[in-house]
PDB file of N, CA and C in Angstrom:
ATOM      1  N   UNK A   1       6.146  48.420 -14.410  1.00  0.00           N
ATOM      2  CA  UNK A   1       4.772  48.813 -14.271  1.00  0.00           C
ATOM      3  C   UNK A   1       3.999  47.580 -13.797  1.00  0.00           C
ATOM      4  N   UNK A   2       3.236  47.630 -12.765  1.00  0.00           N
ATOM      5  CA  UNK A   2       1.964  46.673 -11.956  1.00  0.00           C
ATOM      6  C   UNK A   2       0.530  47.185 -12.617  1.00  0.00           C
ATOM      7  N   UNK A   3       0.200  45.873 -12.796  1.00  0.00           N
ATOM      8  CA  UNK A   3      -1.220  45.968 -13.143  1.00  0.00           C
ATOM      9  C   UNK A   3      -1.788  44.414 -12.520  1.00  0.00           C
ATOM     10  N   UNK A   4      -2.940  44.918 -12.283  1.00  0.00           N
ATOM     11  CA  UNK A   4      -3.868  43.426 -12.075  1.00  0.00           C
ATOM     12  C   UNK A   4      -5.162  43.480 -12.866  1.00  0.00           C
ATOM     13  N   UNK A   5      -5.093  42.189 -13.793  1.00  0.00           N
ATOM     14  CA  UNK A   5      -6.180  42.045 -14.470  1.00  0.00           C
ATOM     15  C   UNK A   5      -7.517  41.875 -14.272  1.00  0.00           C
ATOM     16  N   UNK A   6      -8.232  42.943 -14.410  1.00  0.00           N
ATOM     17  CA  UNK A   6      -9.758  43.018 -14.392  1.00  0.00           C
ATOM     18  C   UNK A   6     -10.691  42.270 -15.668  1.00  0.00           C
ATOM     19  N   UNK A   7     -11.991  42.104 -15.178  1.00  0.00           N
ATOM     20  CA  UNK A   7     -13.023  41.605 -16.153  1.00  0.00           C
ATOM     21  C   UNK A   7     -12.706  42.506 -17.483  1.00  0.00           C
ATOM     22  N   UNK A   8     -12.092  43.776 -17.784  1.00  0.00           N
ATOM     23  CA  UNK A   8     -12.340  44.724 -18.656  1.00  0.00           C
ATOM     24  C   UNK A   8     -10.812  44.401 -19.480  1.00  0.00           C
ATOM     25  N   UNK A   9     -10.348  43.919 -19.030  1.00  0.00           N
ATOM     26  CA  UNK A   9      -8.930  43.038 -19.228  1.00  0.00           C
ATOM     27  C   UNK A   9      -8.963  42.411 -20.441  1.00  0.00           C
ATOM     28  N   UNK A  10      -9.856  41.285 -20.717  1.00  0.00           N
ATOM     29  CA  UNK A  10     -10.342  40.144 -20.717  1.00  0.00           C
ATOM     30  C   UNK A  10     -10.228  40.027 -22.870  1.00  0.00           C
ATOM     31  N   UNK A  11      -9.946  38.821 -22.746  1.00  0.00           N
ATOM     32  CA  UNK A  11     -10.253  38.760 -23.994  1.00  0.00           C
ATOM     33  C   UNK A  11     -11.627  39.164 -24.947  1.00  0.00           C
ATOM     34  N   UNK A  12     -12.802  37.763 -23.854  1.00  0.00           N
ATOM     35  CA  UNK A  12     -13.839  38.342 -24.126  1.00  0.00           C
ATOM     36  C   UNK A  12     -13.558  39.664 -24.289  1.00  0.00           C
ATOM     37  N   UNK A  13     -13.533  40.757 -23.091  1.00  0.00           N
ATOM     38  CA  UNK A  13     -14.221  41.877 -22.913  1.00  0.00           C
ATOM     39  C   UNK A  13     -13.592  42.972 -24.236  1.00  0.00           C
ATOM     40  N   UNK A  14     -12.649  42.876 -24.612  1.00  0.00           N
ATOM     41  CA  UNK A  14     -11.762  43.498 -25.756  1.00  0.00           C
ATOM     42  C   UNK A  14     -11.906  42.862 -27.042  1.00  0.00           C
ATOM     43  N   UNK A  15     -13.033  41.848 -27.308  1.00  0.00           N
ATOM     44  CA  UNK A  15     -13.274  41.353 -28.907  1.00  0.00           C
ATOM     45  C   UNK A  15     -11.869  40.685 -29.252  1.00  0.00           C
ATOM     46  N   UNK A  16     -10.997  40.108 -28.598  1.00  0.00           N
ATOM     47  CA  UNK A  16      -9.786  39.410 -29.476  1.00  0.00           C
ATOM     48  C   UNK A  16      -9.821  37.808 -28.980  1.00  0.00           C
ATOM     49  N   UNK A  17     -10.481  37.510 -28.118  1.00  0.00           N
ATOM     50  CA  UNK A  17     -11.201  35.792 -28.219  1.00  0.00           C
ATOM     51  C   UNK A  17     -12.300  36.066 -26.978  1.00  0.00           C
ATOM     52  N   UNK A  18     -12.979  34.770 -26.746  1.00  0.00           N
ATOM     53  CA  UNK A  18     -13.904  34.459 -25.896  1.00  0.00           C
ATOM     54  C   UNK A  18     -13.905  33.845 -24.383  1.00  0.00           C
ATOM     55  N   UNK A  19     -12.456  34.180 -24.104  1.00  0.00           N
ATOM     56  CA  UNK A  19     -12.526  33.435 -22.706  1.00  0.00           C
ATOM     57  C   UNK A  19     -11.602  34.755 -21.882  1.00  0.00           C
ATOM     58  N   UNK A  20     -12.034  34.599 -20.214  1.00  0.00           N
ATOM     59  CA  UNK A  20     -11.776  35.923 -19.136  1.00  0.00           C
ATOM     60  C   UNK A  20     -10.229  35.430 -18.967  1.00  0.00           C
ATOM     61  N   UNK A  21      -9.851  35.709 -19.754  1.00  0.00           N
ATOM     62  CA  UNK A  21      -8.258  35.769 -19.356  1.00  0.00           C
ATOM     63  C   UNK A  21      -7.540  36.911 -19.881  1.00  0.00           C
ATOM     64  N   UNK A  22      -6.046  37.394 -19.613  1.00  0.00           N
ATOM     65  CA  UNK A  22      -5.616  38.869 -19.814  1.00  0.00           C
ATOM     66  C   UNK A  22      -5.831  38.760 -21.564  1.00  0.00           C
ATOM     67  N   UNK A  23      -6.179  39.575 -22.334  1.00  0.00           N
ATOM     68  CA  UNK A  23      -5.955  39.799 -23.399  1.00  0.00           C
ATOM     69  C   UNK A  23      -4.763  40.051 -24.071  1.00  0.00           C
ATOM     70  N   UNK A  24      -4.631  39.243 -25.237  1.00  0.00           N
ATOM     71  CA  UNK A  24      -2.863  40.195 -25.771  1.00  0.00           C
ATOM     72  C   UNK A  24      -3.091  41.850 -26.377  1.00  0.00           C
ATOM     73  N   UNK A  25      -4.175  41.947 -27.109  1.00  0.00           N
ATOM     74  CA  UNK A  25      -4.223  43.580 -27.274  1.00  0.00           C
ATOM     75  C   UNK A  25      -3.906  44.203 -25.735  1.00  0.00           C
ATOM     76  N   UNK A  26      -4.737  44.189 -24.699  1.00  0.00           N
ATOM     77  CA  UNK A  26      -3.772  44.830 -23.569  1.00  0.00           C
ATOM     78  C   UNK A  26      -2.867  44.435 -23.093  1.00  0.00           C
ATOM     79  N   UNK A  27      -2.263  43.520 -22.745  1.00  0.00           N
ATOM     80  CA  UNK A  27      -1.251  43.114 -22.499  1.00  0.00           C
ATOM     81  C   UNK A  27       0.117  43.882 -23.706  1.00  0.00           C
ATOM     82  N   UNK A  28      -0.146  44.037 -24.911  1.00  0.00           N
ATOM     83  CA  UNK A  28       0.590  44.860 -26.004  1.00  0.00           C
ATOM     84  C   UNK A  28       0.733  46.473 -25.591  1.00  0.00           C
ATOM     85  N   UNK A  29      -0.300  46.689 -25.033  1.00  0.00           N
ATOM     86  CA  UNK A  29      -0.628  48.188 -24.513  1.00  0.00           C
ATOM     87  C   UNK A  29       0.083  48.525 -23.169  1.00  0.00           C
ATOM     88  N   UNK A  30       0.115  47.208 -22.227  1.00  0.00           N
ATOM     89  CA  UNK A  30       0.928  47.952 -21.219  1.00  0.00           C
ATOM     90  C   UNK A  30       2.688  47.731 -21.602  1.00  0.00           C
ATOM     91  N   UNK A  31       3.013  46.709 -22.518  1.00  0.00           N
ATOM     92  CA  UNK A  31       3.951  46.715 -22.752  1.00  0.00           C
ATOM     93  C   UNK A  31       4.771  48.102 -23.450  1.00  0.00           C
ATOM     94  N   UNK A  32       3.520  48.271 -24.679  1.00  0.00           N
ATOM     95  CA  UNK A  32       4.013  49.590 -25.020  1.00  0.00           C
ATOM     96  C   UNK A  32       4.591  50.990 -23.876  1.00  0.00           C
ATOM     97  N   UNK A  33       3.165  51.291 -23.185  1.00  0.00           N
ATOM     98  CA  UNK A  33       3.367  51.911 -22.427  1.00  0.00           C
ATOM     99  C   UNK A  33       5.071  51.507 -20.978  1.00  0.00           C
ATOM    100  N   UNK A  34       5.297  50.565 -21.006  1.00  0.00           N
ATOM    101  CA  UNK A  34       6.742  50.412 -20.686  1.00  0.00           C
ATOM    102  C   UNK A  34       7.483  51.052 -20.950  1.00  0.00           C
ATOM    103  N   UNK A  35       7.473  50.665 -22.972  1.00  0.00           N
ATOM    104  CA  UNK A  35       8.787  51.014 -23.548  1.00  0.00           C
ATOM    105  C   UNK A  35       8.972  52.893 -23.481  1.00  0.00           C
ATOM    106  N   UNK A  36       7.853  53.221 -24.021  1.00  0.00           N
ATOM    107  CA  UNK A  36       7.560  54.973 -23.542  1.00  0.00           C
ATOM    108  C   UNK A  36       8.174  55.276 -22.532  1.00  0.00           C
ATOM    109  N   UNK A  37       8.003  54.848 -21.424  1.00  0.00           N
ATOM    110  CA  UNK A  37       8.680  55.025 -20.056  1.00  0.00           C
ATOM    111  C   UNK A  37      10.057  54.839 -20.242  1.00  0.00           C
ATOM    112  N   UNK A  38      10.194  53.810 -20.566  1.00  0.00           N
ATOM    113  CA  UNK A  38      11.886  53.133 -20.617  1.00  0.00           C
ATOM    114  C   UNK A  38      12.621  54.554 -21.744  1.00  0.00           C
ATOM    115  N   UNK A  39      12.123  54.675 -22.684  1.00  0.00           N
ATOM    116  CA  UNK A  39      12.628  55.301 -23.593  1.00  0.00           C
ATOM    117  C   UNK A  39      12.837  56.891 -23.537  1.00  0.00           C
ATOM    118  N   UNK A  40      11.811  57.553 -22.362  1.00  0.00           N
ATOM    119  CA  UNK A  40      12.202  58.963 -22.442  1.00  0.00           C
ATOM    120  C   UNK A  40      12.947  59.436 -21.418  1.00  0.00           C
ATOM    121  N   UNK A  41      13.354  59.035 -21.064  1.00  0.00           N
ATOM    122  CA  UNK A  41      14.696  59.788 -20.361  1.00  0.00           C
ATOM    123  C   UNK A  41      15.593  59.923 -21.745  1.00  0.00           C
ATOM    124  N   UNK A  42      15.978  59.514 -22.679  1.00  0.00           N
ATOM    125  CA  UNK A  42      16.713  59.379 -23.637  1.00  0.00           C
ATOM    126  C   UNK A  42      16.614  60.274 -24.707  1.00  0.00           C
ATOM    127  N   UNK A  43      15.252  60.535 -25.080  1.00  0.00           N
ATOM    128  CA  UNK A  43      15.320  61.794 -25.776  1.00  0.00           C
ATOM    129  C   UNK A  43      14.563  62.958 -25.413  1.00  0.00           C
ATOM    130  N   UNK A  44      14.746  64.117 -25.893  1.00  0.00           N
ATOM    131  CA  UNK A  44      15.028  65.646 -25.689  1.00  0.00           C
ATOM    132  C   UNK A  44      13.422  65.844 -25.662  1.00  0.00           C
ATOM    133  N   UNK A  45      13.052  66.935 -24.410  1.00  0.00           N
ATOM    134  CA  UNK A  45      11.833  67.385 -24.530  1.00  0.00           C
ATOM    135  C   UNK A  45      10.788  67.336 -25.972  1.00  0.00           C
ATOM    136  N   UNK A  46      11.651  67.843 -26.913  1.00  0.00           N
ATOM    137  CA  UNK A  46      10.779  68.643 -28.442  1.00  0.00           C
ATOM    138  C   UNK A  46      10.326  67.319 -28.859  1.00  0.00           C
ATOM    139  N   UNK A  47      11.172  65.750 -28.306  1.00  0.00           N
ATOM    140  CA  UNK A  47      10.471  64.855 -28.996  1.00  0.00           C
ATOM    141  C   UNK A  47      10.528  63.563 -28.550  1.00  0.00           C
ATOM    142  N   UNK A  48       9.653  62.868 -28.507  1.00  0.00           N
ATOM    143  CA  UNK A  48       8.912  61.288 -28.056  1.00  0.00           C
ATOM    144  C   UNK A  48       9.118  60.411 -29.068  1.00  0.00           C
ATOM    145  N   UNK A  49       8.473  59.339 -28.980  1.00  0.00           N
ATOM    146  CA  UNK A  49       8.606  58.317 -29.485  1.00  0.00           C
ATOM    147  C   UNK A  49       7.285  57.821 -29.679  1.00  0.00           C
ATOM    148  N   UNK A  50       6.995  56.657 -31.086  1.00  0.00           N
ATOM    149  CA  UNK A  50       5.621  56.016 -31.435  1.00  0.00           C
ATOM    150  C   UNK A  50       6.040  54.549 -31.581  1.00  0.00           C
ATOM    151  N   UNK A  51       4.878  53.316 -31.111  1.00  0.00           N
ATOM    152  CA  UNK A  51       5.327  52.274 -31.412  1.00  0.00           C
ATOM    153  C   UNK A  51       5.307  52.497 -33.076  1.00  0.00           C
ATOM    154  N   UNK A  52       6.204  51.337 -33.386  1.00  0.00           N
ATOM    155  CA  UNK A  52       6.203  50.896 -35.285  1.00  0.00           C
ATOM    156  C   UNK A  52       6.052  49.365 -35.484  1.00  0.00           C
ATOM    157  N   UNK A  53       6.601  48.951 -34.268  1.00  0.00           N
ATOM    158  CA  UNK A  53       6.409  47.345 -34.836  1.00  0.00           C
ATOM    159  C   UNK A  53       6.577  46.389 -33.016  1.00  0.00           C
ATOM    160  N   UNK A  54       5.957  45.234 -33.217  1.00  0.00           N
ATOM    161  CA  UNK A  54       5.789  44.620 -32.179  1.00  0.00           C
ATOM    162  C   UNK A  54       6.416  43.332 -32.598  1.00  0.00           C
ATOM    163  N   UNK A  55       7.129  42.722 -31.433  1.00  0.00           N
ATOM    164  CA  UNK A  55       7.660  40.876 -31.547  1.00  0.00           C
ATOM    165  C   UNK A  55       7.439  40.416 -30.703  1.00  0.00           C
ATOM    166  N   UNK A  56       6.443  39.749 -30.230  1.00  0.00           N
ATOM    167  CA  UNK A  56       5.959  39.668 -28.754  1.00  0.00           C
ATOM    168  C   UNK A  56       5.453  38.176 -28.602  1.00  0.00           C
ATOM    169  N   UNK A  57       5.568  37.087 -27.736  1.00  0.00           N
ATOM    170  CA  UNK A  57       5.579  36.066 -27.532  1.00  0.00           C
ATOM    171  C   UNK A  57       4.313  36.394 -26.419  1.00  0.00           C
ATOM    172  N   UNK A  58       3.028  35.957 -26.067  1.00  0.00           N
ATOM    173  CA  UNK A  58       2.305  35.639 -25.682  1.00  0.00           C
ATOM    174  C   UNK A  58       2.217  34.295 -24.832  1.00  0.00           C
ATOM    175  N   UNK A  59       3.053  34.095 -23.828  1.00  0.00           N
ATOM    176  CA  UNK A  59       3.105  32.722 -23.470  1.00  0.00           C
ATOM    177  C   UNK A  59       2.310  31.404 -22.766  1.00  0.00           C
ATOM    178  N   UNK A  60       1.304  32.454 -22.093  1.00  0.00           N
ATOM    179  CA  UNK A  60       0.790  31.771 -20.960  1.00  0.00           C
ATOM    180  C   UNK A  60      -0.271  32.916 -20.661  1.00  0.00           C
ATOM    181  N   UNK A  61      -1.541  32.209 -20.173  1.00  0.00           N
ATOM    182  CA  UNK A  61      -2.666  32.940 -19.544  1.00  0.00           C
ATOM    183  C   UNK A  61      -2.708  33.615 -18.233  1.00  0.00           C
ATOM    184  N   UNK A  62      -3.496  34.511 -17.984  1.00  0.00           N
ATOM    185  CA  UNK A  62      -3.483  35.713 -17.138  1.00  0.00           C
ATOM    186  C   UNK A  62      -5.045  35.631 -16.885  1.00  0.00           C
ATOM    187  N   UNK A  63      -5.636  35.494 -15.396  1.00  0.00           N
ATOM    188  CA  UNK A  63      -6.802  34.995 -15.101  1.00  0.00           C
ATOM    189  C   UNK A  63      -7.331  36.603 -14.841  1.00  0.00           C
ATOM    190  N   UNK A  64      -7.999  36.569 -14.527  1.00  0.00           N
ATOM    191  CA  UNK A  64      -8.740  37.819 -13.800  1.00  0.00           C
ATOM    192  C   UNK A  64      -8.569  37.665 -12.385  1.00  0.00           C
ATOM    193  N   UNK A  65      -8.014  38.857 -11.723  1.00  0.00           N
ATOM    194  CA  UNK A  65      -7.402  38.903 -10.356  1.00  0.00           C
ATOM    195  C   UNK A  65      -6.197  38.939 -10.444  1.00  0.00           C
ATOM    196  N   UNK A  66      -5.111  38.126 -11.790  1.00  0.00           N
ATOM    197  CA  UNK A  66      -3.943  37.800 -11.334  1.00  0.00           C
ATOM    198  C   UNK A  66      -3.239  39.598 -11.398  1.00  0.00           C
ATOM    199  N   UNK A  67      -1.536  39.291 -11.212  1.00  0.00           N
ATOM    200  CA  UNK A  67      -1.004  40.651 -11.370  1.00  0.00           C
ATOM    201  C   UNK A  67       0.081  40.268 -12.127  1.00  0.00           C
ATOM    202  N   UNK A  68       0.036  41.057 -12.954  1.00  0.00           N
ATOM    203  CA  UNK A  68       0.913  41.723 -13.775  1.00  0.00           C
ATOM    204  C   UNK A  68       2.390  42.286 -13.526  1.00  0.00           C
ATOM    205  N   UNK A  69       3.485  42.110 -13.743  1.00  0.00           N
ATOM    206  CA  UNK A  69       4.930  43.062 -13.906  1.00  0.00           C
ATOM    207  C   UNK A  69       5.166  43.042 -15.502  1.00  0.00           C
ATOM    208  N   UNK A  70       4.969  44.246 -16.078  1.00  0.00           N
ATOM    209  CA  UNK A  70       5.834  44.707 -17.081  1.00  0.00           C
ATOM    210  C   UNK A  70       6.957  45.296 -16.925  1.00  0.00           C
ATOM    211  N   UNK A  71       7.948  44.777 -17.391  1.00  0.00           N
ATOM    212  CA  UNK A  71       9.394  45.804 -17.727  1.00  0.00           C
ATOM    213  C   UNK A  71      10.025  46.081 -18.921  1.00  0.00           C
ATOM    214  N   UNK A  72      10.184  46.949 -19.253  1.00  0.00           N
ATOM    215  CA  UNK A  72      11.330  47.496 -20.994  1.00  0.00           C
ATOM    216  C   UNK A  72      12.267  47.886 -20.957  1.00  0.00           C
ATOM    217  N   UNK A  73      13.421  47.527 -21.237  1.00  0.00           N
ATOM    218  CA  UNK A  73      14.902  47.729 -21.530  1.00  0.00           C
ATOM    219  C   UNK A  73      15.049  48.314 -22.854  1.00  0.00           C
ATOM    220  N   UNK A  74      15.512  50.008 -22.370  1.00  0.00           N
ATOM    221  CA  UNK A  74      16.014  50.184 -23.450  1.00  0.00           C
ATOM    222  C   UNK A  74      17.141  50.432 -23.846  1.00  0.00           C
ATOM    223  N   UNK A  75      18.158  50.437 -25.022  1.00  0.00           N
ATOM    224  CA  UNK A  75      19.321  50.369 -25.066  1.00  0.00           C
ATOM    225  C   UNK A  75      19.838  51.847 -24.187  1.00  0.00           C
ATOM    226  N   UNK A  76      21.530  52.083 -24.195  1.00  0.00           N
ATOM    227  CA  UNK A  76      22.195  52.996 -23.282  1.00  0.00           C
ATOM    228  C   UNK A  76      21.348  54.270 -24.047  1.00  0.00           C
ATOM    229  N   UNK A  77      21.377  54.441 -25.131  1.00  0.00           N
ATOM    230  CA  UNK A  77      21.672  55.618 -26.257  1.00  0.00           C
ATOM    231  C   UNK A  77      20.091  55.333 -27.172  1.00  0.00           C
ATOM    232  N   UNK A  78      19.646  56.434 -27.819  1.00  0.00           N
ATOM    233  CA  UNK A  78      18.836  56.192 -28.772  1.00  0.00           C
ATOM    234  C   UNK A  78      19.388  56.742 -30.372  1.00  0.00           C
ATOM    235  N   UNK A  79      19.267  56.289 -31.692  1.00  0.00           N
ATOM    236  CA  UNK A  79      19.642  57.076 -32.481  1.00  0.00           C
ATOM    237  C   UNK A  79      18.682  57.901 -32.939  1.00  0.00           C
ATOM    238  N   UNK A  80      18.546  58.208 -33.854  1.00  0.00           N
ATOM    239  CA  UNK A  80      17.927  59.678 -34.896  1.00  0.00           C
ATOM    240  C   UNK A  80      16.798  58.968 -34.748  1.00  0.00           C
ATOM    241  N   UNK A  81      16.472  57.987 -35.255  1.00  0.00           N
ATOM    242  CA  UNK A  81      15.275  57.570 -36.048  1.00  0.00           C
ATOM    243  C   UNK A  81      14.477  56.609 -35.549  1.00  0.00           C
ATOM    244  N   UNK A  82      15.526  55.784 -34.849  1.00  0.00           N
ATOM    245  CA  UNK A  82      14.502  54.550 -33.852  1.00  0.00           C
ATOM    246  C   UNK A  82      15.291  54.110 -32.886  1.00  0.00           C
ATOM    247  N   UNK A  83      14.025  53.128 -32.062  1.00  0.00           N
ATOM    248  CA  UNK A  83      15.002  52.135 -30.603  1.00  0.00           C
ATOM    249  C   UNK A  83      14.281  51.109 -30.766  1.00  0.00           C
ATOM    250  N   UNK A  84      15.000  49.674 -30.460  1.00  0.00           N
ATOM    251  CA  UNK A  84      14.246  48.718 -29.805  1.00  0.00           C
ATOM    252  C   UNK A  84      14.649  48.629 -28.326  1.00  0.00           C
ATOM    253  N   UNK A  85      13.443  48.371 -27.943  1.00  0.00           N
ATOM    254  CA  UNK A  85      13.391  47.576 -25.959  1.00  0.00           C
ATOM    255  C   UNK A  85      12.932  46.401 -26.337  1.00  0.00           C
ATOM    256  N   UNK A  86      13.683  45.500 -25.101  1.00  0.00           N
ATOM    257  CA  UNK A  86      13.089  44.088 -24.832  1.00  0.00           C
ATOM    258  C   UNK A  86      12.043  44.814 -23.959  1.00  0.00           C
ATOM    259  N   UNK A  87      11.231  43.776 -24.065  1.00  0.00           N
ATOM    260  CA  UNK A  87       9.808  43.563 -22.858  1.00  0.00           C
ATOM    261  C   UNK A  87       9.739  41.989 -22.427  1.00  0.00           C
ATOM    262  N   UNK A  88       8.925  42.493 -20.996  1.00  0.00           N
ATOM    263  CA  UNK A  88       8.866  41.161 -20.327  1.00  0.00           C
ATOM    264  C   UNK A  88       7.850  41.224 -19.388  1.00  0.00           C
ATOM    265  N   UNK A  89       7.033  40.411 -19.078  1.00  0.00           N
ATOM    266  CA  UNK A  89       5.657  40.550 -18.494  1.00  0.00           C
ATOM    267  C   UNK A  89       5.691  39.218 -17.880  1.00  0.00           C
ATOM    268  N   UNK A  90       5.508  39.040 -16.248  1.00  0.00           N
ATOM    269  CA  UNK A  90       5.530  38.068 -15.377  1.00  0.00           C
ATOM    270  C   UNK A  90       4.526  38.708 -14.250  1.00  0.00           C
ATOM    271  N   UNK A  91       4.329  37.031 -14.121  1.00  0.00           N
ATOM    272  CA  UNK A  91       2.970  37.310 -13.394  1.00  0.00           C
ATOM    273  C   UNK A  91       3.697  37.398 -11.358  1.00  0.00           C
ATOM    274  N   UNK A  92       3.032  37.257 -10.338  1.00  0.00           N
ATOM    275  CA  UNK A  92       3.166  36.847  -9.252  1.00  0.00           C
ATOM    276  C   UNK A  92       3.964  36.451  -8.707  1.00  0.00           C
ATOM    277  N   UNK A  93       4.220  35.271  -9.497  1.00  0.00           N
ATOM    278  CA  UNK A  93       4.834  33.912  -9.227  1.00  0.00           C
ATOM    279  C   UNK A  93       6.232  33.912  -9.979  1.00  0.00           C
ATOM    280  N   UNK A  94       6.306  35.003 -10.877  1.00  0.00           N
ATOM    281  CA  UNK A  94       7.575  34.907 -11.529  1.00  0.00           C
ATOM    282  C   UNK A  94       7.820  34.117 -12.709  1.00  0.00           C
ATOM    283  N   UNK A  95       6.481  33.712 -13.113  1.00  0.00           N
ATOM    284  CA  UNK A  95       6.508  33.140 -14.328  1.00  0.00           C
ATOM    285  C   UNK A  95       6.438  34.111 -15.345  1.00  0.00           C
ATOM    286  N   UNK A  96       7.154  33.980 -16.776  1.00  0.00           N
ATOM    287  CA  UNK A  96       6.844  34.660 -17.751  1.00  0.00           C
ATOM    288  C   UNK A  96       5.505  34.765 -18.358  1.00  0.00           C
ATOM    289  N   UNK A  97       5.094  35.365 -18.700  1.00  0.00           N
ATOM    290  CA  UNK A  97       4.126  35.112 -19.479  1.00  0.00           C
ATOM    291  C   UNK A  97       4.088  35.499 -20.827  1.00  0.00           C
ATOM    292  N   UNK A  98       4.867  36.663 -21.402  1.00  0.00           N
ATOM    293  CA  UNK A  98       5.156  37.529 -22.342  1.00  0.00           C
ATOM    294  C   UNK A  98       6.568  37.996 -22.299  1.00  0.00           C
ATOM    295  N   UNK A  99       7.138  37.412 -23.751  1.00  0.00           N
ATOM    296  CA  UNK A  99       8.813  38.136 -23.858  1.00  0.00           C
ATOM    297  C   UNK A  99       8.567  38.579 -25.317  1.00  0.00           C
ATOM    298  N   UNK A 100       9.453  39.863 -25.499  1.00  0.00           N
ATOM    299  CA  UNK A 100       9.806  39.932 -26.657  1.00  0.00           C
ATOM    300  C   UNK A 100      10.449  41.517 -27.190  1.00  0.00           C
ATOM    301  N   UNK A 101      10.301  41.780 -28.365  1.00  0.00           N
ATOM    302  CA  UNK A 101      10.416  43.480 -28.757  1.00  0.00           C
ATOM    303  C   UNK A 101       9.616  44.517 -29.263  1.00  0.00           C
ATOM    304  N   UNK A 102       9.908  45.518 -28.985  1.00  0.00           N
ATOM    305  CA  UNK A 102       8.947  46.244 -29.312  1.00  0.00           C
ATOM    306  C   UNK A 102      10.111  47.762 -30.147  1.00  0.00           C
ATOM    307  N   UNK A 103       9.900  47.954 -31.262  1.00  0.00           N
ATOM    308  CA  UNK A 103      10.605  49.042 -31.794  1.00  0.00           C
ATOM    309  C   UNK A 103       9.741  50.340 -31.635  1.00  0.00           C
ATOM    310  N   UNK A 104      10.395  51.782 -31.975  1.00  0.00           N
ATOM    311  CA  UNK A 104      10.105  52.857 -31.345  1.00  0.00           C
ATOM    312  C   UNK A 104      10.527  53.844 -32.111  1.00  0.00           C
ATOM    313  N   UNK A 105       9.828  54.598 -33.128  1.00  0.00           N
ATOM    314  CA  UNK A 105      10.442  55.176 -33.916  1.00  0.00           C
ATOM    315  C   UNK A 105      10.190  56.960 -33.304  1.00  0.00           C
ATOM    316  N   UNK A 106      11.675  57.561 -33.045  1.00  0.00           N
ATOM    317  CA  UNK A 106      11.593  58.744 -32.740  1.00  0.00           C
ATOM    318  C   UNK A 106      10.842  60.300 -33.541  1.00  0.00           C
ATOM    319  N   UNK A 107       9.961  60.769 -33.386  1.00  0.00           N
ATOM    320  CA  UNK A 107       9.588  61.887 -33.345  1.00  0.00           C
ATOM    321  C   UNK A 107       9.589  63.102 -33.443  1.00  0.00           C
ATOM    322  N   UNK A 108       9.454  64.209 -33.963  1.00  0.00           N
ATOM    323  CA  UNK A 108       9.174  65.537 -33.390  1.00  0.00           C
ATOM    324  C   UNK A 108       7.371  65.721 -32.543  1.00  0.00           C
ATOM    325  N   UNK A 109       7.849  65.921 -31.581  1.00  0.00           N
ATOM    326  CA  UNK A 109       6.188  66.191 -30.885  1.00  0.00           C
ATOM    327  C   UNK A 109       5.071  67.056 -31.931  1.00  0.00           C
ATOM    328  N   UNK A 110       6.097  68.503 -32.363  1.00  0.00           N
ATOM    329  CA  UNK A 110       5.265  69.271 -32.851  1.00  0.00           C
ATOM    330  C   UNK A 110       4.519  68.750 -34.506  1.00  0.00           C
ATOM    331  N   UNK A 111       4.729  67.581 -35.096  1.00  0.00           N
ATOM    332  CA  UNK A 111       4.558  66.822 -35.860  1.00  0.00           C
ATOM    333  C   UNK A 111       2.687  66.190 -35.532  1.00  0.00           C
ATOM    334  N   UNK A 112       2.394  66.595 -33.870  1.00  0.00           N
ATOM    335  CA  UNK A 112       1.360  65.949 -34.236  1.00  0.00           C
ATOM    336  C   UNK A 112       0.655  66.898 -33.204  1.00  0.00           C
ATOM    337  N   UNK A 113      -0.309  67.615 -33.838  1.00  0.00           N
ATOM    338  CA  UNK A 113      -0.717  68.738 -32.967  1.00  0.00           C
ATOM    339  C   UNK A 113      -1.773  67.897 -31.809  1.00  0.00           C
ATOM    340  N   UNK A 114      -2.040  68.150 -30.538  1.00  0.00           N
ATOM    341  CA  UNK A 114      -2.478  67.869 -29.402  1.00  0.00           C
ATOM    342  C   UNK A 114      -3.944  68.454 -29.889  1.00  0.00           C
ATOM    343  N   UNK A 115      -5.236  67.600 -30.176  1.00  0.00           N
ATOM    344  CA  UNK A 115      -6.376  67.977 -30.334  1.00  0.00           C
ATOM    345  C   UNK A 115      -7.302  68.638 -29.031  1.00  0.00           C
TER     346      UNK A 115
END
C-alpha cells in the first residue's frame, strides 16, 4: 500500500506530538490496514480479522510530501484464533522507517452487527 503524507498526517495534526511529520498513530493505521489485506485471502467469507496487539519500531521521520510503502507478510496458513504479519514501512528512498508485528485475532463477522 502507497501513501503520501499530508498536513492531516501529521503529528501535530492527530494530537500525538507537535511537529509536521508522519504520525505513528497513522502510520499504525496504514500498517494495520496492510495486515487486513495480507490476511484475507486466508480466511473464509463468514469471517475477518481485528488488530489485538501491535510491535512496531517507529524509526525515522516522515515529512509532509514524503511517500510511504507499507507491506504485511502474512504467514502460509492462518489458525482458529489468530495470525501474526511482519510489517514494514519505507519511504522513497528505501529507507526503513517502521519494522515490526502486528497480531490478528480471527473472527466471526456476524459477531459484530454492521451499524
Amino acid at each position: 500500500m502507497r501513501y503520501q503524507v499530508t498536513a492531516a498526517d501529521t503529528a501535530a495534526a492527530v494530537g500525538s506530538g507537535e511537529v509536521a511529520v508522519l504520525a505513528t498513530p497513522r502510520l499504525l493505521a496504514w500498517m494495520e490496514a496492510a495486515t487486513l489485506q495480507a490476511v484475507a485471502p486466508l480466511v473464509s467469507a463468514e469471517r475477518t480479522t481485528v488488530g489485538t496487539a501491535v510491535r512496531v519500531r517507529h524509526r525515522r521521520p516522515s515529512p509532509v510530501g514524503a511517500h510511504v510503502e507499507v507491506t504485511a507478510h502474512a504467514p502460509d496458513s492462518v489458525d482458529d484464533h489468530r495470525v501474526t504479519c511482519s510489517v514494514r514501512a519505507v519511504d522513497e528512498h528505501g529507507t526503513v522507517l517502521a519494522d515490526g508485528e502486528i497480531d490478528r485475532a480471527v473472527v466471526e463477522r456476524n459477531q459484530f452487527p454492521v451499524p
